[in-house]
Protein backbone atom coordinates (compact mmCIF):
# COMPACT_ATOMS: atom_id res chain seq x y z
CA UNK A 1 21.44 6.89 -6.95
CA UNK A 2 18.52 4.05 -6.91
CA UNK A 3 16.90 3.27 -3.91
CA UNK A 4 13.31 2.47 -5.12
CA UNK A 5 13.54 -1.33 -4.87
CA UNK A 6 16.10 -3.87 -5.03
CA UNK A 7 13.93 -5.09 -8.10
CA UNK A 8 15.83 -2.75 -9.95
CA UNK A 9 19.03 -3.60 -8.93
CA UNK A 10 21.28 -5.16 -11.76
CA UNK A 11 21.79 -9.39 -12.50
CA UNK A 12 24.45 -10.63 -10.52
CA UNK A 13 27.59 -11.18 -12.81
CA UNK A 14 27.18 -14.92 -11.68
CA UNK A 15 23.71 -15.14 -12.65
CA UNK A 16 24.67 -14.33 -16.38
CA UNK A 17 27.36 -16.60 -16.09
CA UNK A 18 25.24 -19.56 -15.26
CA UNK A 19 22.42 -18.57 -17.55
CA UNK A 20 25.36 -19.13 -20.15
CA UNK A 21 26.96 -22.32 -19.72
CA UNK A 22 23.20 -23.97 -19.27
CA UNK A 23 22.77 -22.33 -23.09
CA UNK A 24 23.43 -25.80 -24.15
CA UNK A 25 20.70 -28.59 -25.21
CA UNK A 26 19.07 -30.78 -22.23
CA UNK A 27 15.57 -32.45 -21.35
CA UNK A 28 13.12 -29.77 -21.23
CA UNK A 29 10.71 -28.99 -18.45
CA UNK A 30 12.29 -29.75 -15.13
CA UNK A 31 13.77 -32.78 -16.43
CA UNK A 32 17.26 -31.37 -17.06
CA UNK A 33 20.26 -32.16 -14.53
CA UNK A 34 20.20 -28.82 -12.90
CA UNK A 35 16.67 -28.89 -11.68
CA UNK A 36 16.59 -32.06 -11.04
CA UNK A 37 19.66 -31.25 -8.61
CA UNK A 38 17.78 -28.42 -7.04
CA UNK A 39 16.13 -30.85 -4.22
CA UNK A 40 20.14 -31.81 -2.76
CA UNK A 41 21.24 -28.69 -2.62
CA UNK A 42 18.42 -26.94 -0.76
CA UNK A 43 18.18 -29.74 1.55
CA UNK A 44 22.18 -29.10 2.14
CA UNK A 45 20.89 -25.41 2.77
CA UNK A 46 18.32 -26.10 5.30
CA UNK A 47 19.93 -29.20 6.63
CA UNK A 48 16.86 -31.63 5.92
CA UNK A 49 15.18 -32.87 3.35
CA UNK A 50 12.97 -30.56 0.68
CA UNK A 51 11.69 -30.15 -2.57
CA UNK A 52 12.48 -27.12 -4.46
CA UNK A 53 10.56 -26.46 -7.81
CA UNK A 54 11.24 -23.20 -9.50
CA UNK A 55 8.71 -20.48 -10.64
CA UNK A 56 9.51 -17.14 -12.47
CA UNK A 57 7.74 -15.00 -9.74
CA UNK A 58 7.18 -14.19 -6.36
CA UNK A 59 3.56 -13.98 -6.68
CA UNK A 60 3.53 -17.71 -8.00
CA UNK A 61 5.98 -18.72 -5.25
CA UNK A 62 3.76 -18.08 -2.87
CA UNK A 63 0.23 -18.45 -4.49
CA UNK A 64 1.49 -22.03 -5.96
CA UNK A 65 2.72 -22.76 -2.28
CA UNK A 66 -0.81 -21.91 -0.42
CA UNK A 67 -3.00 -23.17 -2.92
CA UNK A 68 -1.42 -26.92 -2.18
CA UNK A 69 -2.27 -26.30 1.23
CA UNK A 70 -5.82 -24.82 0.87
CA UNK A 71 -9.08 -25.58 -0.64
CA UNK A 72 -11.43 -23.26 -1.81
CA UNK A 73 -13.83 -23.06 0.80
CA UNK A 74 -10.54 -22.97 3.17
CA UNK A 75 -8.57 -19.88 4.45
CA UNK A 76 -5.61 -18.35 5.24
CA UNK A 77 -4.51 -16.55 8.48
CA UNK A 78 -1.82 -13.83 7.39
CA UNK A 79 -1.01 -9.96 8.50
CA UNK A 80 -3.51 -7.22 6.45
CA UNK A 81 -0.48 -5.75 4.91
CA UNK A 82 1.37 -8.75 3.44
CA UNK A 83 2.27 -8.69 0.25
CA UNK A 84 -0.21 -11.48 -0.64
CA UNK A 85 -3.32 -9.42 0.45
CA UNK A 86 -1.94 -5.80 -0.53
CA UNK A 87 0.70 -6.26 -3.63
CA UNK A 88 -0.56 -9.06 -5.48
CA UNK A 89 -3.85 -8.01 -7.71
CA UNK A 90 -5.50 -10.48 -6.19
CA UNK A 91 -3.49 -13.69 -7.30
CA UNK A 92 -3.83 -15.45 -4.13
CA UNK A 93 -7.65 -15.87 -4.68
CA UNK A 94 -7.46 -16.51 -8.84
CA UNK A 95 -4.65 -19.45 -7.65
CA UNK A 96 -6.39 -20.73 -5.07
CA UNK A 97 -10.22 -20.54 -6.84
CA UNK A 98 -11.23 -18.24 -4.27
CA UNK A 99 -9.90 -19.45 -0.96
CA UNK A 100 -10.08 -16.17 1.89
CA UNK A 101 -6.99 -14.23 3.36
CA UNK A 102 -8.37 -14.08 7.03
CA UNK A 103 -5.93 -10.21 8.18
CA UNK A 104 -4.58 -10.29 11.31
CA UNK A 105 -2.82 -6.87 13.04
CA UNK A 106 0.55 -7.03 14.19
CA UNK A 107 3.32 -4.55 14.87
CA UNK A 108 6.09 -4.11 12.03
CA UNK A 109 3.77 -6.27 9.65
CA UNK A 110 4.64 -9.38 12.24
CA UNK A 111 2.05 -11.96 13.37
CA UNK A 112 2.08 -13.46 16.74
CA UNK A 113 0.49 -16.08 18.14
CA UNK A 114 -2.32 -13.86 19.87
CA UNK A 115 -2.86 -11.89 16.43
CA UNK A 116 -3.80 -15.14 14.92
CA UNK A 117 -6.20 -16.13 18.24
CA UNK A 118 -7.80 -13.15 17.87
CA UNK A 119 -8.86 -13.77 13.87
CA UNK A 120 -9.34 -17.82 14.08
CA UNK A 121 -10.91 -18.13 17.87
CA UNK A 122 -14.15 -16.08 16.68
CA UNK A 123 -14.40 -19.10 14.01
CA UNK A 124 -17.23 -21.63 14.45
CA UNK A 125 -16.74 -25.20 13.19
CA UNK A 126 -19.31 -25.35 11.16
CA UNK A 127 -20.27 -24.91 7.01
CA UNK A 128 -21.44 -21.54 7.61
CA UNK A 129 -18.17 -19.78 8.23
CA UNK A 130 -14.57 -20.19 6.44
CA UNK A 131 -11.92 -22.22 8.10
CA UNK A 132 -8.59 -21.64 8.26
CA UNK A 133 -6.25 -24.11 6.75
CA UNK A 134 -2.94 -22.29 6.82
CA UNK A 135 -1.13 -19.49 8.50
CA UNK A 136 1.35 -17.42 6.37
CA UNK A 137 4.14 -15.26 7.53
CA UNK A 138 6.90 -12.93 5.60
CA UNK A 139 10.10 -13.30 6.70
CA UNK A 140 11.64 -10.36 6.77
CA UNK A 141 8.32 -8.48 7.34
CA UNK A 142 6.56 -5.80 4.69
CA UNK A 143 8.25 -3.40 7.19
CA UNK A 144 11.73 -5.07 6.98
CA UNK A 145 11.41 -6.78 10.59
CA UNK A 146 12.43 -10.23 10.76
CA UNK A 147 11.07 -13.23 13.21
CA UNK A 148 13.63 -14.47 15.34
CA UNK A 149 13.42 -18.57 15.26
CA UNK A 150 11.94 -18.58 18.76
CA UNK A 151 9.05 -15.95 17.13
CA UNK A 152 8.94 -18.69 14.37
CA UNK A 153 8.75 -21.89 17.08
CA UNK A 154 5.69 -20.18 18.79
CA UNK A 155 3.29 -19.88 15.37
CA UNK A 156 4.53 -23.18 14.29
CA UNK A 157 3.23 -24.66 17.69
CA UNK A 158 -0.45 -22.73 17.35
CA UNK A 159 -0.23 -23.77 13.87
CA UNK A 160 0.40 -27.59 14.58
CA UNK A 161 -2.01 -27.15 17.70
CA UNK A 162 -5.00 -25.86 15.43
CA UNK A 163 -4.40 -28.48 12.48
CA UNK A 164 -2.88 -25.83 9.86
CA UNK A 165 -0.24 -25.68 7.65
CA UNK A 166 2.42 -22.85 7.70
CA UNK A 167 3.63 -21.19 4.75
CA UNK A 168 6.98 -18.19 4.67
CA UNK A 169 6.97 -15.54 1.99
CA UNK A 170 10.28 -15.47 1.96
CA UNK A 171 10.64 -12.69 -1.13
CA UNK A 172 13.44 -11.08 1.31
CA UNK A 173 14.30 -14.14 3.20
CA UNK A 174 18.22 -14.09 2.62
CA UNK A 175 18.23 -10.30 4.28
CA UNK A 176 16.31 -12.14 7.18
CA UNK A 177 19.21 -14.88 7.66
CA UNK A 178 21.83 -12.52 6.56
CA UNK A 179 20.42 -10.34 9.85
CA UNK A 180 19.79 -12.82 12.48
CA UNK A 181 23.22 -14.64 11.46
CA UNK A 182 21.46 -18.28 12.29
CA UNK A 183 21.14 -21.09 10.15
CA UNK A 184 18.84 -20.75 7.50
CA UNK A 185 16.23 -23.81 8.21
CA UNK A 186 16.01 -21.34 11.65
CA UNK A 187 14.95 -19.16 10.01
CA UNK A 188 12.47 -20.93 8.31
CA UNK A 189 11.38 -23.00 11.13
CA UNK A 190 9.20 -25.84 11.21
CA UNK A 191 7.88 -24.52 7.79
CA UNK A 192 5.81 -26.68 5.38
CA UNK A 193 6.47 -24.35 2.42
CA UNK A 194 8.81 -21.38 1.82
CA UNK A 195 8.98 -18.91 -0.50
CA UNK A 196 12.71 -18.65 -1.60
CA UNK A 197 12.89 -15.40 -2.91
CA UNK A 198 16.14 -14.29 -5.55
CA UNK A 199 14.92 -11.69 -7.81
CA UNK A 200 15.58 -8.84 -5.22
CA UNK A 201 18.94 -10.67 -4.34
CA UNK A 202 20.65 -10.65 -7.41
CA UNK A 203 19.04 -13.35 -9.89
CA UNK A 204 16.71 -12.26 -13.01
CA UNK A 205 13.68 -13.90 -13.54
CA UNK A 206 13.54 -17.13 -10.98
CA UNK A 207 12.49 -18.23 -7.53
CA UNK A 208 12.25 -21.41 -5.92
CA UNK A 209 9.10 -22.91 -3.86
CA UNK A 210 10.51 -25.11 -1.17
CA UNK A 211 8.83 -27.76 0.27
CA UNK A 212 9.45 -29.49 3.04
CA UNK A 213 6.48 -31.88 3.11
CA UNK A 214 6.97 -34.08 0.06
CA UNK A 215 3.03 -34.61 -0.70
CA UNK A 216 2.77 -30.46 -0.98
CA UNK A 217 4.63 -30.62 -3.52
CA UNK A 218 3.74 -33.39 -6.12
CA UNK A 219 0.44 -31.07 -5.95
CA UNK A 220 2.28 -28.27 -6.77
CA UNK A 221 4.04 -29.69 -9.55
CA UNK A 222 0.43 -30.36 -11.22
CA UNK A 223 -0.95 -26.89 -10.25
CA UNK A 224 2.89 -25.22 -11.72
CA UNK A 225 1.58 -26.85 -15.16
CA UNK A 226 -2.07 -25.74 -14.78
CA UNK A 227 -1.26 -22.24 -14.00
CA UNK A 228 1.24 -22.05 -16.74
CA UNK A 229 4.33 -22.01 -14.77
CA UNK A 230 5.74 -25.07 -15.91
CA UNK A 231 8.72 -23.59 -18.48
CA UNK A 232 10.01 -25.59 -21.33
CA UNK A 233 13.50 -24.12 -20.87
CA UNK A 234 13.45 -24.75 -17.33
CA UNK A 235 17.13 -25.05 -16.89
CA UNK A 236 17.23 -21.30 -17.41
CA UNK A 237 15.60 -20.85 -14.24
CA UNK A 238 17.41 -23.83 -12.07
CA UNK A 239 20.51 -22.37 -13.24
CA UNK A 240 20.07 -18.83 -11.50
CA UNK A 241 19.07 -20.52 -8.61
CA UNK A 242 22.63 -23.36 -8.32
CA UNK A 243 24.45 -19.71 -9.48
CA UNK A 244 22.76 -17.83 -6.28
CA UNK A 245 23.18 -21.15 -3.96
CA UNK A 246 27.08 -21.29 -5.00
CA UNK A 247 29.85 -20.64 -2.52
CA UNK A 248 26.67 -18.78 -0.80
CA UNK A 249 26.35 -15.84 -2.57
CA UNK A 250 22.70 -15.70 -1.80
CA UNK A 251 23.87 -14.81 1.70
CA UNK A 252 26.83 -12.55 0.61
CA UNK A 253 24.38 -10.64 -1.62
CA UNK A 254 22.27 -9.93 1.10
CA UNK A 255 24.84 -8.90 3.60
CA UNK A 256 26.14 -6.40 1.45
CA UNK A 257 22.55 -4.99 1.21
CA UNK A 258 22.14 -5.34 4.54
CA UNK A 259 25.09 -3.35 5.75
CA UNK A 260 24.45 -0.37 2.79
CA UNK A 261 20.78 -0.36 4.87
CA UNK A 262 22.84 -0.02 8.39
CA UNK A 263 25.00 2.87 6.88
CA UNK A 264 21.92 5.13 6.02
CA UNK A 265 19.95 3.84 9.41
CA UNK A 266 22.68 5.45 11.07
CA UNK A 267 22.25 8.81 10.02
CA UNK A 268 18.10 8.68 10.67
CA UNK A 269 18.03 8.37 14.03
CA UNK A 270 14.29 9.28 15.65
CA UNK A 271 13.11 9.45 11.56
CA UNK A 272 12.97 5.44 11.25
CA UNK A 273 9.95 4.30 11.44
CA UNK A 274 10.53 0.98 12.33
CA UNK A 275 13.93 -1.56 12.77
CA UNK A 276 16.31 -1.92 9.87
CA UNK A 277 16.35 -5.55 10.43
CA UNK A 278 16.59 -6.21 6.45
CA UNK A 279 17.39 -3.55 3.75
CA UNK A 280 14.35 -1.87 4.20
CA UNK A 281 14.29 1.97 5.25
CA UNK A 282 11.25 3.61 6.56
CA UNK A 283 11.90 7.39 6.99
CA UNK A 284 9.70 10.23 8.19
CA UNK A 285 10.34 13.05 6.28
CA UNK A 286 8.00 16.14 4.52
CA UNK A 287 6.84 16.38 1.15
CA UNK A 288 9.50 19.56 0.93
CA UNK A 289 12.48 17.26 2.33
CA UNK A 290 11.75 14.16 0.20
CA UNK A 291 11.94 17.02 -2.93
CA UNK A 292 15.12 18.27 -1.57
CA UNK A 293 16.52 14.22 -1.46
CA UNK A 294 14.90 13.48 -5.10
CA UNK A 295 16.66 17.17 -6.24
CA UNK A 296 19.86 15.39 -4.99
CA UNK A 297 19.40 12.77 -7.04
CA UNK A 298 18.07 9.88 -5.20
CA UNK A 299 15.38 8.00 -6.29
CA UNK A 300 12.98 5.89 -3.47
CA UNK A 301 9.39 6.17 -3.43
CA UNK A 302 6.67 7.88 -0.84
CA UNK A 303 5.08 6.11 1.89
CA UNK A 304 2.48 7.75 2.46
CA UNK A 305 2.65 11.43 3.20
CA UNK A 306 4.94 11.84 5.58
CA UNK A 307 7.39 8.97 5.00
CA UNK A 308 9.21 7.62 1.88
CA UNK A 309 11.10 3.70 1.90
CA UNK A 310 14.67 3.15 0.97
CA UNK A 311 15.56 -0.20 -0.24
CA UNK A 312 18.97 -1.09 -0.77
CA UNK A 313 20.34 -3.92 -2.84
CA UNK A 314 23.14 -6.34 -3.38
CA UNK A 315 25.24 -3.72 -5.54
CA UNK A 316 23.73 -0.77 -3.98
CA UNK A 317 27.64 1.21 -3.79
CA UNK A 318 29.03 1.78 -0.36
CA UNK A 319 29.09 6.21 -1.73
CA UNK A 320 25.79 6.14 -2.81
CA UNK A 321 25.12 4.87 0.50
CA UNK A 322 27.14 7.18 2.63
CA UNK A 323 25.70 10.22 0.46
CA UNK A 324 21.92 9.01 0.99
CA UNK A 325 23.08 9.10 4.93
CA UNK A 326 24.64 12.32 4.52
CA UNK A 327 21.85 13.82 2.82
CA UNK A 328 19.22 12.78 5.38
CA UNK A 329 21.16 13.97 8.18
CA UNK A 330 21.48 17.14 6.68
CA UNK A 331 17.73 17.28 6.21
């Protein structure tokens, strides 16, 4: 019974359907007729106009994404346990040739507008010192919190105020809009770039950048190629991507990982660490009672020593579910 990540969840059954029928020859690159579709179809998602260009990883999502909003000698503002300044090896600065991750604190891994004040206010204009360029938030948080729109609408307006661009890692974004049941440019906001995370939703080995300023991503495209992201079977990618757009199963995926995360939250009670806003599970629990869970044959990993996360997924099964609820409230 897997709850370690919904990285190891299976391929959707759609996904390997898709990847199928696009086995068939076409213009290599991104100049088949899938990706070339992909920019209609997430502007019908976010109900304006974008750019989506496909990328194999999350880490290249969002490292492609900042680095054609930031120079080197630029910055960006984001919370000191995002994924980009804790789980990446340090891609963001290889991408961007050394641009700085300015940390801000923040409750449940969320910036606010005050958090990102308190880091950029200090800052004086001058050679001597890094400037920010961009801010960038994860939607839903490391900690499986996710920013309402009005959240959203208040770092959009510093960011606009201060002059800097605002990027979403969005590598659970689906869990985010599956949550706050709002359309998903709201939950994007007034984004310039987003992250569109699939992997942990159901699709193999592609994610989509969107852009929603045009210019951002004609650089992109060149830095995609550069970095050595630029697939000659692209189609294999834009395929999972139409298969997890389709009849929305992006958003069914995610509900169904949602609601497995809501069954075991119920059974934790004063033991969550945080909101299950997403299908993220922080727990408190001993070393002894995290034995007696992995003796019952669930798998999730420590946090720390006196926690462990539970991640559910888009197949995670409603018993396995019920059992890991069962088994912590009999802890």
């Amino acid at each position: 019974m897997q709850f370690l990540s919904d990285n190891a969840a299976a391929v959707h059954p759609a996904v390997w359907e898709a990847l199928k029928e696009a086995d068939a020859p076409d213009s290599p690159y991104d100049g088949d007729a899938l990706s070339l579709a992909l920019d209609e179809c997430f502007s019908t998602v976010f109900e304006r106009p974008c750019t989506a260009l496909w990328v194999a990883t999350g880490t290249a999502a969002n490292c492609l994404a900042l680095a054609s909003m930031v120079p080197p000698h630029g910055g960006v503002v984001c919370h000191e346990e995002a994924h980009i300044e804790v789980d990446e090896g340090g891609a963001p600065g290889f991408y961007l040739h050394g641009a700085k991750l300015m940390l801000a604190r923040g409750e449940r891994a969320k910036l606010t507008p005050a958090a990102i004040r308190a880091v950029i206010d200090p800052i004086r204009d001058d050679v001597h010192q890094v400037q920010p360029h961009s801010i960038s938030i994860t939607q839903a948080s490391e900690y499986g919190c996710s920013y309402r729109p009005s959240e959203i609408a208040e770092i959009a307006g510093l960011a606009s105020d201060r002059g800097l661009r605002l990027h979403v890692d969005g590598a659970r974004f689906a869990n985010a809009v599956a949550y706050l049941g709002c359309a998903p440019g709201e939950a994007a906001g007034p984004a310039d770039a987003l992250s569109f995370g699939c992997i942990k939703n159901g699709a193999m080995s592609a994610e989509a950048i969107v852009f929603f300023d045009p210019a951002l991503a004609e650089v992109a495209r060149y830095r995609r190629k550069r970095a050595g992201h630029l697939q000659s079977k692209g189609r294999f990618l834009a395929a999972q991507l139409h298969a997890m757009l389709v009849d929305d199963l992006w958003l069914a995926n995610a509900r169904h990982a949602n609601g497995a995360a809501q069954e075991i939250a119920a059974a934790c009670g004063e033991r969550l660490m945080h909101p299950v806003e997403a299908n993220e599970l922080f727990v408190r629990c001993t070393a002894s009672e995290r034995e007696v869970l992995r003796g019952r044959g669930f798998g999730f990993y420590d946090w720390g020593d006196g926690a462990a996360r539970f991640v559910t997924a888009w197949n995670t099964r409603e018993d396995d579910a019920r059992s890991l609820a069962q088994a912590i409230a009999d802890l």
